[in-house]
C-alpha atoms as a PDB file:
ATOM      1  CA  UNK A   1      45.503 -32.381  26.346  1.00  0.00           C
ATOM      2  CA  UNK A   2      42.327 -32.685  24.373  1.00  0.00           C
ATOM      3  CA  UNK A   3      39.361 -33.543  26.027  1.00  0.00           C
ATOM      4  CA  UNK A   4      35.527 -35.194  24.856  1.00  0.00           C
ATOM      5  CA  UNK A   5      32.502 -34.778  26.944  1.00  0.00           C
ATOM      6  CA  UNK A   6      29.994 -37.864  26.220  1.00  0.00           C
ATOM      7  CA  UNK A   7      26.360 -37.023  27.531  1.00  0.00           C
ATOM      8  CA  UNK A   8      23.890 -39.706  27.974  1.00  0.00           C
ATOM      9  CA  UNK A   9      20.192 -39.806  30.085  1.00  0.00           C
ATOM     10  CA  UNK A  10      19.836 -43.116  32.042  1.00  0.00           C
ATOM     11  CA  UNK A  11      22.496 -45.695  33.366  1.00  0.00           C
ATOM     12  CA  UNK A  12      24.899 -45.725  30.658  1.00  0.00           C
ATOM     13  CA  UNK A  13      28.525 -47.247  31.515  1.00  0.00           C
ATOM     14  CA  UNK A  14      31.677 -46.137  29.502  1.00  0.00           C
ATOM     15  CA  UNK A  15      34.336 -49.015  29.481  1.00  0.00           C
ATOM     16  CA  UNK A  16      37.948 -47.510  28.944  1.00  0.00           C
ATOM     17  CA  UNK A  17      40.140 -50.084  26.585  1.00  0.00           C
ATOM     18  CA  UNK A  18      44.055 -49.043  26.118  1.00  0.00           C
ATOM     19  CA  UNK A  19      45.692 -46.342  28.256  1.00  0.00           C
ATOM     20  CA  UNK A  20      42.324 -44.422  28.745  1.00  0.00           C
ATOM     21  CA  UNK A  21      41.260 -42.377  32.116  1.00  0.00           C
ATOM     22  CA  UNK A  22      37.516 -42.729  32.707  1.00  0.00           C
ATOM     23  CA  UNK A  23      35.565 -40.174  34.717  1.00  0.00           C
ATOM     24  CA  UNK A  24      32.046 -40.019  35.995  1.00  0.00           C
ATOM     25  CA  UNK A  25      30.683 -36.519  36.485  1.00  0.00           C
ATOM     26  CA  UNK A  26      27.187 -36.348  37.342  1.00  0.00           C
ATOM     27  CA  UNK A  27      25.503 -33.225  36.627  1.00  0.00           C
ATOM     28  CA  UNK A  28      21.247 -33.239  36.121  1.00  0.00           C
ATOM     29  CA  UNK A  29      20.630 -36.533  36.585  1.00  0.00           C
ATOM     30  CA  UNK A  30      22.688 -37.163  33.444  1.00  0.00           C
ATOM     31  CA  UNK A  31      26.057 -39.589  33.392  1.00  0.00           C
ATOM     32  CA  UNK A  32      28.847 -37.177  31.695  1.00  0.00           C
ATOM     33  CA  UNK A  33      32.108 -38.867  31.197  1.00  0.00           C
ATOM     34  CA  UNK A  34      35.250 -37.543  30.483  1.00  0.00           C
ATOM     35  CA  UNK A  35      37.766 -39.644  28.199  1.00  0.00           C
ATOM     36  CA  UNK A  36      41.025 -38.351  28.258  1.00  0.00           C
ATOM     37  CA  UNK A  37      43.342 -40.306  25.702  1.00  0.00           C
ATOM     38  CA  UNK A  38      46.533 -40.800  27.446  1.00  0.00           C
ATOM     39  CA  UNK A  39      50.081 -39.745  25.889  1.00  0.00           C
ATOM     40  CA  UNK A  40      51.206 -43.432  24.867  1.00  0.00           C
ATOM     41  CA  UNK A  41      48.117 -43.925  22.514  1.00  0.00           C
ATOM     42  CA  UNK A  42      44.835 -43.039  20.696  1.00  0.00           C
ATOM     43  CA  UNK A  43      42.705 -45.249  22.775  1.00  0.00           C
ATOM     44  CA  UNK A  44      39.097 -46.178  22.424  1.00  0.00           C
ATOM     45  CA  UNK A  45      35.444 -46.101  23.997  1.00  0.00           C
ATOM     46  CA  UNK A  46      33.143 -48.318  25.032  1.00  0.00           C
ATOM     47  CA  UNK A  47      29.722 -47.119  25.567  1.00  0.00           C
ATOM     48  CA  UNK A  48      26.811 -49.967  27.199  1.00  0.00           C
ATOM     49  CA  UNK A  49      23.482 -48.326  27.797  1.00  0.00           C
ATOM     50  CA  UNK A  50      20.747 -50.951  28.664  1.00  0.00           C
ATOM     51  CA  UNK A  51      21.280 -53.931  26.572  1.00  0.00           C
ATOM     52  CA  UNK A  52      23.153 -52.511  24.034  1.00  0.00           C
ATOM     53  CA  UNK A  53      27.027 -52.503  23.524  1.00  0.00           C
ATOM     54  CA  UNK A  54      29.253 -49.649  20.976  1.00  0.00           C
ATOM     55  CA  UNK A  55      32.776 -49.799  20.712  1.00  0.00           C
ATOM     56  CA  UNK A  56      34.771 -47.031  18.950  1.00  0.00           C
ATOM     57  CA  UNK A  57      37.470 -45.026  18.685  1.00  0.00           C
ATOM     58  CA  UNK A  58      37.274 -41.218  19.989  1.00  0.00           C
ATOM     59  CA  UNK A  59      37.978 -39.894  17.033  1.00  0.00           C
ATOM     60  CA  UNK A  60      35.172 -41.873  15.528  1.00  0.00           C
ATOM     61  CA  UNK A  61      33.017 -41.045  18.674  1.00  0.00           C
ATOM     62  CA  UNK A  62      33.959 -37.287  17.350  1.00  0.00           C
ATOM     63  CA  UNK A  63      33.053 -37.287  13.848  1.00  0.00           C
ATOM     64  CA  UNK A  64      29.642 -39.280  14.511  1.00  0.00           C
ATOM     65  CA  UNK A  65      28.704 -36.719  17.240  1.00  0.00           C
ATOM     66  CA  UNK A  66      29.757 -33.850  14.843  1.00  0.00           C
ATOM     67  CA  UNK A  67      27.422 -35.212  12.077  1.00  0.00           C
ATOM     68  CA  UNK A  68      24.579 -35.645  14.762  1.00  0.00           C
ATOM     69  CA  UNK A  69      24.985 -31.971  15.526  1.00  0.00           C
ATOM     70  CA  UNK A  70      25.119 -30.909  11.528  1.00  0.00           C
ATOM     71  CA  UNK A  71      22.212 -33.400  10.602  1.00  0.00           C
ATOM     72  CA  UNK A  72      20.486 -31.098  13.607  1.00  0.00           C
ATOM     73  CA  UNK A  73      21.511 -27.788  12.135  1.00  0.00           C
ATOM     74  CA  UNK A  74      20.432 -28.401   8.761  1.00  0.00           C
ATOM     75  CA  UNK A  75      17.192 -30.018   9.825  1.00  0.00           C
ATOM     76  CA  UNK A  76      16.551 -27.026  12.400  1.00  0.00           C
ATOM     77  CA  UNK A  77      17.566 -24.304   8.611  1.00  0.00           C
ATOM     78  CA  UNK A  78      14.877 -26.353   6.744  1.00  0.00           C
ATOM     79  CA  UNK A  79      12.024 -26.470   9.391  1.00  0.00           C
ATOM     80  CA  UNK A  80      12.259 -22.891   9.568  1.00  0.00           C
ATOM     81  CA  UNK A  81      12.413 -22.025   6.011  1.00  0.00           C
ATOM     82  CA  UNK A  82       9.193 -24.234   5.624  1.00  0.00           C
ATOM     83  CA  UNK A  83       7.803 -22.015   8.210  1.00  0.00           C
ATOM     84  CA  UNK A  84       8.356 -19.265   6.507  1.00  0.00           C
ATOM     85  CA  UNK A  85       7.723 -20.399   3.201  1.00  0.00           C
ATOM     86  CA  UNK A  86       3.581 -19.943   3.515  1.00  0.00           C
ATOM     87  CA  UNK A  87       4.214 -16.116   4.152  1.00  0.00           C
ATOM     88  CA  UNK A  88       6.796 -15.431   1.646  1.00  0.00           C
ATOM     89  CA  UNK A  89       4.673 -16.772  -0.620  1.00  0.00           C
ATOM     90  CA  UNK A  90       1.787 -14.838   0.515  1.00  0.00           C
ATOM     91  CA  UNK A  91       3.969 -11.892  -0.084  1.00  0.00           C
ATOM     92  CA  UNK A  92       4.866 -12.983  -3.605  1.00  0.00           C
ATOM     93  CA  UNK A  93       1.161 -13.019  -4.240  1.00  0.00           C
ATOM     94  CA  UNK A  94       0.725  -9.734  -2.669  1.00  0.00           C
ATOM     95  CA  UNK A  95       3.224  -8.154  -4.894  1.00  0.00           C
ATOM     96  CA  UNK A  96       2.238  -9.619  -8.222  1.00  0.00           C
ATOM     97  CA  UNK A  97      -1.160  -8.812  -7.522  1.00  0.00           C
ATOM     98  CA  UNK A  98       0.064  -4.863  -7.105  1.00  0.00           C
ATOM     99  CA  UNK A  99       2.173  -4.737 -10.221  1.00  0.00           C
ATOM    100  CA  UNK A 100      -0.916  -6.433 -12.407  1.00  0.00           C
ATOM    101  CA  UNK A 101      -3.185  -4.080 -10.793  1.00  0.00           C
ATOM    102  CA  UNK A 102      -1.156  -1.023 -11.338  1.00  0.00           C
ATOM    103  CA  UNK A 103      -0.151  -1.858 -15.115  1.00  0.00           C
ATOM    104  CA  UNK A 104      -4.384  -2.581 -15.675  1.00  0.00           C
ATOM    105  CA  UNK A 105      -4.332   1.069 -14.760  1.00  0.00           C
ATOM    106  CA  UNK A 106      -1.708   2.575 -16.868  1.00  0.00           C
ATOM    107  CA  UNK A 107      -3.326   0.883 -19.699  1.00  0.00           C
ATOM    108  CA  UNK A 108      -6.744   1.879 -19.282  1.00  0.00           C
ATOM    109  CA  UNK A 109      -5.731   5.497 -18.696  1.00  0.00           C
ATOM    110  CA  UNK A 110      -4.007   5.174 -21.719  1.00  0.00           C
ATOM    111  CA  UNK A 111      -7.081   3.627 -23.680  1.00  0.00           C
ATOM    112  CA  UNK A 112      -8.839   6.691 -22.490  1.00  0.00           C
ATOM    113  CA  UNK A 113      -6.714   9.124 -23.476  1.00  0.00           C
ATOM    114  CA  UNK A 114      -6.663   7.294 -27.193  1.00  0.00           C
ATOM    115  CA  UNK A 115     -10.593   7.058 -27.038  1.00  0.00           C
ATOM    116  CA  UNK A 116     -10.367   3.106 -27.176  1.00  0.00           C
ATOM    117  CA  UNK A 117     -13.399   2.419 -25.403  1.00  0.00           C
ATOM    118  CA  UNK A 118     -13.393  -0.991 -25.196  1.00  0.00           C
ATOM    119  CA  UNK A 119      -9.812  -1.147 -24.243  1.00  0.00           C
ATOM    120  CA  UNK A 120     -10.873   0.803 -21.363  1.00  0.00           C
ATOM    121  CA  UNK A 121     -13.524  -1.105 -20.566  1.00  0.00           C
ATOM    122  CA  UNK A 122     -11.696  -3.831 -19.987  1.00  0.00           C
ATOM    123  CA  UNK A 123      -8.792  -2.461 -18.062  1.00  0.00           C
ATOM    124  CA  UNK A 124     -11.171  -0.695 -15.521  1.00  0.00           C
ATOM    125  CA  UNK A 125     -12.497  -4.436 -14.596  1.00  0.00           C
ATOM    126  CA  UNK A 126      -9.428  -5.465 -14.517  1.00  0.00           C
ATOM    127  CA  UNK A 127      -8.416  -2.779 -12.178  1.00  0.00           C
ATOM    128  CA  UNK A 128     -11.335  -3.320  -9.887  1.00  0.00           C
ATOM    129  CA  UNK A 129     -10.540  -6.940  -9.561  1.00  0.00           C
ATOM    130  CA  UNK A 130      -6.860  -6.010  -8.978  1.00  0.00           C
ATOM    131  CA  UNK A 131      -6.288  -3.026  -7.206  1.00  0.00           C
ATOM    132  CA  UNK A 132      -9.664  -2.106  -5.410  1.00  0.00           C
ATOM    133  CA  UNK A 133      -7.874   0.008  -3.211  1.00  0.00           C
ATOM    134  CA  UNK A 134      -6.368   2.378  -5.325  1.00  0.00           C
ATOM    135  CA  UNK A 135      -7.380   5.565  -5.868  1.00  0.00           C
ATOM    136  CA  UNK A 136      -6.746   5.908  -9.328  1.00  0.00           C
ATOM    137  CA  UNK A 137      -8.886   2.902  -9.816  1.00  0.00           C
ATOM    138  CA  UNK A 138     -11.775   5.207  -9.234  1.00  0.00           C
ATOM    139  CA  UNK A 139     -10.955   7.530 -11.449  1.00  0.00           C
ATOM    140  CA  UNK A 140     -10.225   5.094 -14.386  1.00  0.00           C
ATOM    141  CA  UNK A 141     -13.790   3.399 -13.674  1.00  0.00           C
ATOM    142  CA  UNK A 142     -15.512   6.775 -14.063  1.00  0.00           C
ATOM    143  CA  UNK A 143     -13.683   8.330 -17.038  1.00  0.00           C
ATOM    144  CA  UNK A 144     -14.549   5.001 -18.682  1.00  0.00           C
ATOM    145  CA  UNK A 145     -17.720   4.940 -17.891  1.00  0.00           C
ATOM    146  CA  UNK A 146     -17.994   8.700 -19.103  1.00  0.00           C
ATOM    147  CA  UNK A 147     -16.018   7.680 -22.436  1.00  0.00           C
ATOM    148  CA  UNK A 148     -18.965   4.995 -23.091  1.00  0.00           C
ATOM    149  CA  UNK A 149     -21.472   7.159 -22.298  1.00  0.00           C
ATOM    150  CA  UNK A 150     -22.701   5.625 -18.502  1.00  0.00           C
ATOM    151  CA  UNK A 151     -23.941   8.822 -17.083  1.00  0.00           C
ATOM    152  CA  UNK A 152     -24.743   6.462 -14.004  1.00  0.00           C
ATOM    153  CA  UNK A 153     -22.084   4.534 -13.763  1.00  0.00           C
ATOM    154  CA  UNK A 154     -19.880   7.503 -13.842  1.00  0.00           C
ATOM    155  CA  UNK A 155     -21.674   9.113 -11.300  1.00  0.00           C
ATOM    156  CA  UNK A 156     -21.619   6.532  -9.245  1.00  0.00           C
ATOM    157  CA  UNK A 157     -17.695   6.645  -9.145  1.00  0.00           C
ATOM    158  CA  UNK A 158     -17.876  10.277  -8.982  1.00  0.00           C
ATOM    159  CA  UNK A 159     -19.534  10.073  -5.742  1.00  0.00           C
ATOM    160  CA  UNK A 160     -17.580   7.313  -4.327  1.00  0.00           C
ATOM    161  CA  UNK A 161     -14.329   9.921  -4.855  1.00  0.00           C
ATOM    162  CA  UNK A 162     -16.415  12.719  -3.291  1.00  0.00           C
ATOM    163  CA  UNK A 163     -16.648  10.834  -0.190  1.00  0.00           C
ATOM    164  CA  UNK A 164     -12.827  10.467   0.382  1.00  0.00           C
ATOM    165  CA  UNK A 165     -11.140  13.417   1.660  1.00  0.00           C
ATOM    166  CA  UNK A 166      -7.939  12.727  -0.575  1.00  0.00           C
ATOM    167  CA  UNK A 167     -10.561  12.283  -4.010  1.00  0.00           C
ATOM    168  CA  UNK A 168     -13.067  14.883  -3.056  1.00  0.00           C
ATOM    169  CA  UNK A 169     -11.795  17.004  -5.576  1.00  0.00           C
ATOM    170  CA  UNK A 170     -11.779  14.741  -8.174  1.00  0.00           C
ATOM    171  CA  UNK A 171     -15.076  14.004  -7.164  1.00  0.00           C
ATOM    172  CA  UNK A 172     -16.887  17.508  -7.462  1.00  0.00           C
ATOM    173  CA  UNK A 173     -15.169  18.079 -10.911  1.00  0.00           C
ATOM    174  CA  UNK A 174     -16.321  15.078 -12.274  1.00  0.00           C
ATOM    175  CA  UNK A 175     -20.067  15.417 -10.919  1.00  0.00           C
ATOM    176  CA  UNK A 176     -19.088  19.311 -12.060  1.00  0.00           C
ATOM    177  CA  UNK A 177     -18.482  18.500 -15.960  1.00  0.00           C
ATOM    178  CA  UNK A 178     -21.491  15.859 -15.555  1.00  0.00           C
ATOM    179  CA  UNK A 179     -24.303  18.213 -14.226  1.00  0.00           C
ATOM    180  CA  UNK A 180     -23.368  21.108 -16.921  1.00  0.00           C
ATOM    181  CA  UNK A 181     -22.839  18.568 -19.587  1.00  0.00           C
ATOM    182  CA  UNK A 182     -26.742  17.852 -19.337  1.00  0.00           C
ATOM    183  CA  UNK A 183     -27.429  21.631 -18.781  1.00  0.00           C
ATOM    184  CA  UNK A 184     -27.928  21.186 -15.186  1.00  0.00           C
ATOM    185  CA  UNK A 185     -26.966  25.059 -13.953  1.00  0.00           C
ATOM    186  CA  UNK A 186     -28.165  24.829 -10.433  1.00  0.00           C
ATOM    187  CA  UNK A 187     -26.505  21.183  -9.871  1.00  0.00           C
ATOM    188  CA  UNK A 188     -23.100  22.578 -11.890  1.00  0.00           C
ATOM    189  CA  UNK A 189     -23.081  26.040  -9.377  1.00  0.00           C
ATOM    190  CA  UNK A 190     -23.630  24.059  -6.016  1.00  0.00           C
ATOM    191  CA  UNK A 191     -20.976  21.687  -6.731  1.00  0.00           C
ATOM    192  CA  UNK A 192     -18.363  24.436  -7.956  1.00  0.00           C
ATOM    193  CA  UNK A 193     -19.178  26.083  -4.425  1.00  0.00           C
ATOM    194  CA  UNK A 194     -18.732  23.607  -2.599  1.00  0.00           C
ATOM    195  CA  UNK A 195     -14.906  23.039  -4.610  1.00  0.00           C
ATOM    196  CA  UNK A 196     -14.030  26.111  -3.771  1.00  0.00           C
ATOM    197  CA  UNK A 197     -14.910  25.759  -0.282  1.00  0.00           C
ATOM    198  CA  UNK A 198     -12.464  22.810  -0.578  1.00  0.00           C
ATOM    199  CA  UNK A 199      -9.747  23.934  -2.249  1.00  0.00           C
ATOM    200  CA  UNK A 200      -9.734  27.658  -3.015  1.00  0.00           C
ATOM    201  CA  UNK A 201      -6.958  27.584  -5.337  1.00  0.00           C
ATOM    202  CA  UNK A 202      -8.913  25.324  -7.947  1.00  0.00           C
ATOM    203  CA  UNK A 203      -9.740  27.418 -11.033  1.00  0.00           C
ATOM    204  CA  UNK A 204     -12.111  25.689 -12.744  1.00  0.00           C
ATOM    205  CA  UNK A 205     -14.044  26.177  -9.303  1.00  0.00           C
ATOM    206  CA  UNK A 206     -13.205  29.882  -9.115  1.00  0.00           C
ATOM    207  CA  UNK A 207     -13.858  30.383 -12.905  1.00  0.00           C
ATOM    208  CA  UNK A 208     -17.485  28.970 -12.632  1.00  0.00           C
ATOM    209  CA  UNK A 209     -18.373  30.527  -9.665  1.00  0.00           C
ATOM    210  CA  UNK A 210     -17.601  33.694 -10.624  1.00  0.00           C
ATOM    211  CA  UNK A 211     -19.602  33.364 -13.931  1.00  0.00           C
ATOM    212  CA  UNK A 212     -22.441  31.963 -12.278  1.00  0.00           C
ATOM    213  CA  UNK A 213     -23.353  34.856 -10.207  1.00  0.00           C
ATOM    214  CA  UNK A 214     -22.880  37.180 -12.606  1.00  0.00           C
ATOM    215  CA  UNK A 215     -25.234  35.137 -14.425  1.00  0.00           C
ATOM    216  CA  UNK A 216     -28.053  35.589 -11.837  1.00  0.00           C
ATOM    217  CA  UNK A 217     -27.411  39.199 -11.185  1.00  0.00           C
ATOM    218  CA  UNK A 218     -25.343  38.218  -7.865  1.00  0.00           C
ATOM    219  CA  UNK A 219     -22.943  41.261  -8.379  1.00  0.00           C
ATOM    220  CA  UNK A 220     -21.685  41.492  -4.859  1.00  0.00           C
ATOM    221  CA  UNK A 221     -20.941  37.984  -5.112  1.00  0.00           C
ATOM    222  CA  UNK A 222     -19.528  38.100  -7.994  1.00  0.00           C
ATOM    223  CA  UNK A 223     -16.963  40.769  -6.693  1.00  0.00           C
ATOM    224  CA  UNK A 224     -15.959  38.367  -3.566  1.00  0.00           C
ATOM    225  CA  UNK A 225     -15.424  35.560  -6.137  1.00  0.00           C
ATOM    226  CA  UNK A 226     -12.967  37.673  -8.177  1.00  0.00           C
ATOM    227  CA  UNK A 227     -11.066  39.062  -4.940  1.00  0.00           C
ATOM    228  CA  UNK A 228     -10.601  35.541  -3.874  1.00  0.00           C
ATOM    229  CA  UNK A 229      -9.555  34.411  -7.613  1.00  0.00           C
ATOM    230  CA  UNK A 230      -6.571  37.464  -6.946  1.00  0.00           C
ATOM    231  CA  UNK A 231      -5.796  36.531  -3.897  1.00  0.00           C
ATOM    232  CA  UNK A 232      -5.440  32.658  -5.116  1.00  0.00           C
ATOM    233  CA  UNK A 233      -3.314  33.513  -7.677  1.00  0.00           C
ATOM    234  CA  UNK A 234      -5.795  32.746 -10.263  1.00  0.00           C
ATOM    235  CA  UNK A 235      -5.802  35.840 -12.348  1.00  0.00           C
ATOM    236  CA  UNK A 236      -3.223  38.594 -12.365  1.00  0.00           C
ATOM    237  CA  UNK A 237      -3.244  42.308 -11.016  1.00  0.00           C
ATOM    238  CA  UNK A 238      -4.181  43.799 -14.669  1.00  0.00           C
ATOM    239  CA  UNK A 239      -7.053  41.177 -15.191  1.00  0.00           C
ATOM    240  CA  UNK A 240      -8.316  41.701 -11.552  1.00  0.00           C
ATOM    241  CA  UNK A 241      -8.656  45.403 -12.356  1.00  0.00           C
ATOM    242  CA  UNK A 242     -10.001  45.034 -15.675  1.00  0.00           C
ATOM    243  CA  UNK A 243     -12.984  43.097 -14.414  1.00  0.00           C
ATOM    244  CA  UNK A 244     -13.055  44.211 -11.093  1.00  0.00           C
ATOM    245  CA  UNK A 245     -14.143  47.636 -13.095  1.00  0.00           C
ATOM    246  CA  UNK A 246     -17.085  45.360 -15.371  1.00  0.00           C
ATOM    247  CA  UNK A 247     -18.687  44.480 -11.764  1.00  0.00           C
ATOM    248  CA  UNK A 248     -18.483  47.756 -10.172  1.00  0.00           C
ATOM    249  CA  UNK A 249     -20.150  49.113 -13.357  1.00  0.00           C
ATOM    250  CA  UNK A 250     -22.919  46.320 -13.428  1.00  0.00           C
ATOM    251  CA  UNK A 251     -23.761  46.838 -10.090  1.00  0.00           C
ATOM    252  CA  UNK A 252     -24.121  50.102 -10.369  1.00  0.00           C
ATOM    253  CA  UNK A 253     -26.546  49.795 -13.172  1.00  0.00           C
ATOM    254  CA  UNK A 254     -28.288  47.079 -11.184  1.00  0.00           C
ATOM    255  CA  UNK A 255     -28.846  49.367  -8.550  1.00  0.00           C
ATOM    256  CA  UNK A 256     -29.883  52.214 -10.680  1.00  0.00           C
ATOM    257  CA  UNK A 257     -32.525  49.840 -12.098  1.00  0.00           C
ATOM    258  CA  UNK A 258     -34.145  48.845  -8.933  1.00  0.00           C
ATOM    259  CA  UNK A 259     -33.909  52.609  -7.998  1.00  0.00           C
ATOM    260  CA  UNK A 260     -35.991  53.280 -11.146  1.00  0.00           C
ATOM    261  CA  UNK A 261     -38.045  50.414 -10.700  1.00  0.00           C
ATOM    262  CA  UNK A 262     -39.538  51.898  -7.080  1.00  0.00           C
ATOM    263  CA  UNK A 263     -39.795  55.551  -8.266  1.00  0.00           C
END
């Protein structure tokens, strides 16, 4: 036997017209009646709350409630896509922003390496405006600014990489090539130093070092930079030797000399 549950919120009276059993349940203050169509017939309800009178059949009653309850459903999926819809939005933003930023990188880098200075230019704004954030946009502003010749703005940039731990590298070798590109020894010296403090490994850093105390007659120095170059992997067993010999014999003539010198 099927069986309809009719809900209603004040003093609602359910009339029952042609073989129909009419119960009142109340549960929450609510009138719930139970229409139970009887074997000898389909029946029909009649609903009167306050003034107002609706006749029907149950299995209209049925199909009206179940369109209340999809007109509900389909309401509820839009309200909470509109909800949602400001965010993913946001998100579309986000992400379009990203690519654009990352493709103003790729072709600036690839202005530079063409020498297209204006191309470059023009992709590092772009870049800035873009992708702030990214690390390569740093580098992109200062090897354009370097490609057009802006000492200071490429020092600038230089600096700003120096003072992030995962660009400090970056950083000294760009103020590096800077300071001996305008024949700045004792800037070009303290900065390879302080690279190979950093990152041992680095040869450019372990390279200059090692030239610039040999330069100013630093030959014990010079020996520690060329053990730590060997034990770096930055030269081989055979070169170690080769020039581990030159230093020991420059020293020794060093030595000799300021031997001379206080006879």
């Amino acid at each position: 036997m099927s069986v309809l549950l009719v809900c209603a919120v004040g003093p609602v009276h359910v009339l029952a017209r042609r073989h129909l059993v009419v119960r009142r349940i109340p549960i929450l203050e609510a009138h719930v009646l139970a229409v139970e169509p009887q074997p000898d017939g389909p029946g029909g309800v009649e609903i009167v709350w306050l003034d107002y009178r609706i006749t029907t059949s149950v299995a209209v009653l049925a199909a009206t409630i179940a369109l209340i309850v999809a007109a509900f459903l389909v309401l509820w999926t839009l309200l909470g896509a509109l909800i949602r819809a400001p965010g993913k939005i946001s998100h579309y933003f986000a992400i379009r922003r990203i690519t654009n930023g990352q493709r103003a990188i790729t072709r600036g880098l690839i202005a530079i390496g063409a020498g297209d200075v204006r191309a470059a230019t023009k992709y590092s704004q772009e870049a800035k405006r873009l992708a702030h954030d990214n690390p390569l946009t740093l580098l992109l502003t200062a090897q354009s600014a370097q490609l057009s010749g802006d000492r200071v703005a490429a020092e600038r940039a230089f600096e700003q990489m120096m003072a992030r731990p995962d660009l400090k590298v970056i950083g000294l070798h760009g103020m590096f090539v800077e300071a001996r590109n305008h024949n700045d020894a004792v800037s070009a010296q303290a900065l390879a130093e302080e690279a190979v403090k950093a990152s041992p490994s680095l040869g450019w850093a372990g390279q200059a070092v090692l030239e610039f105390r040999c330069a100013a007659d630093d030959w014990s120095g010079a020996i520690e930079a060329l053990d730590r170059n060997k034990a770096n992997g930055l030269i081989d067993k055979v070169t170690h030797r080769r020039q581990r010999a030159v230093l020991l014999t420059a020293q020794a003539r060093s030595l000799a000399k300021i031997g001379r010198a206080h006879v």
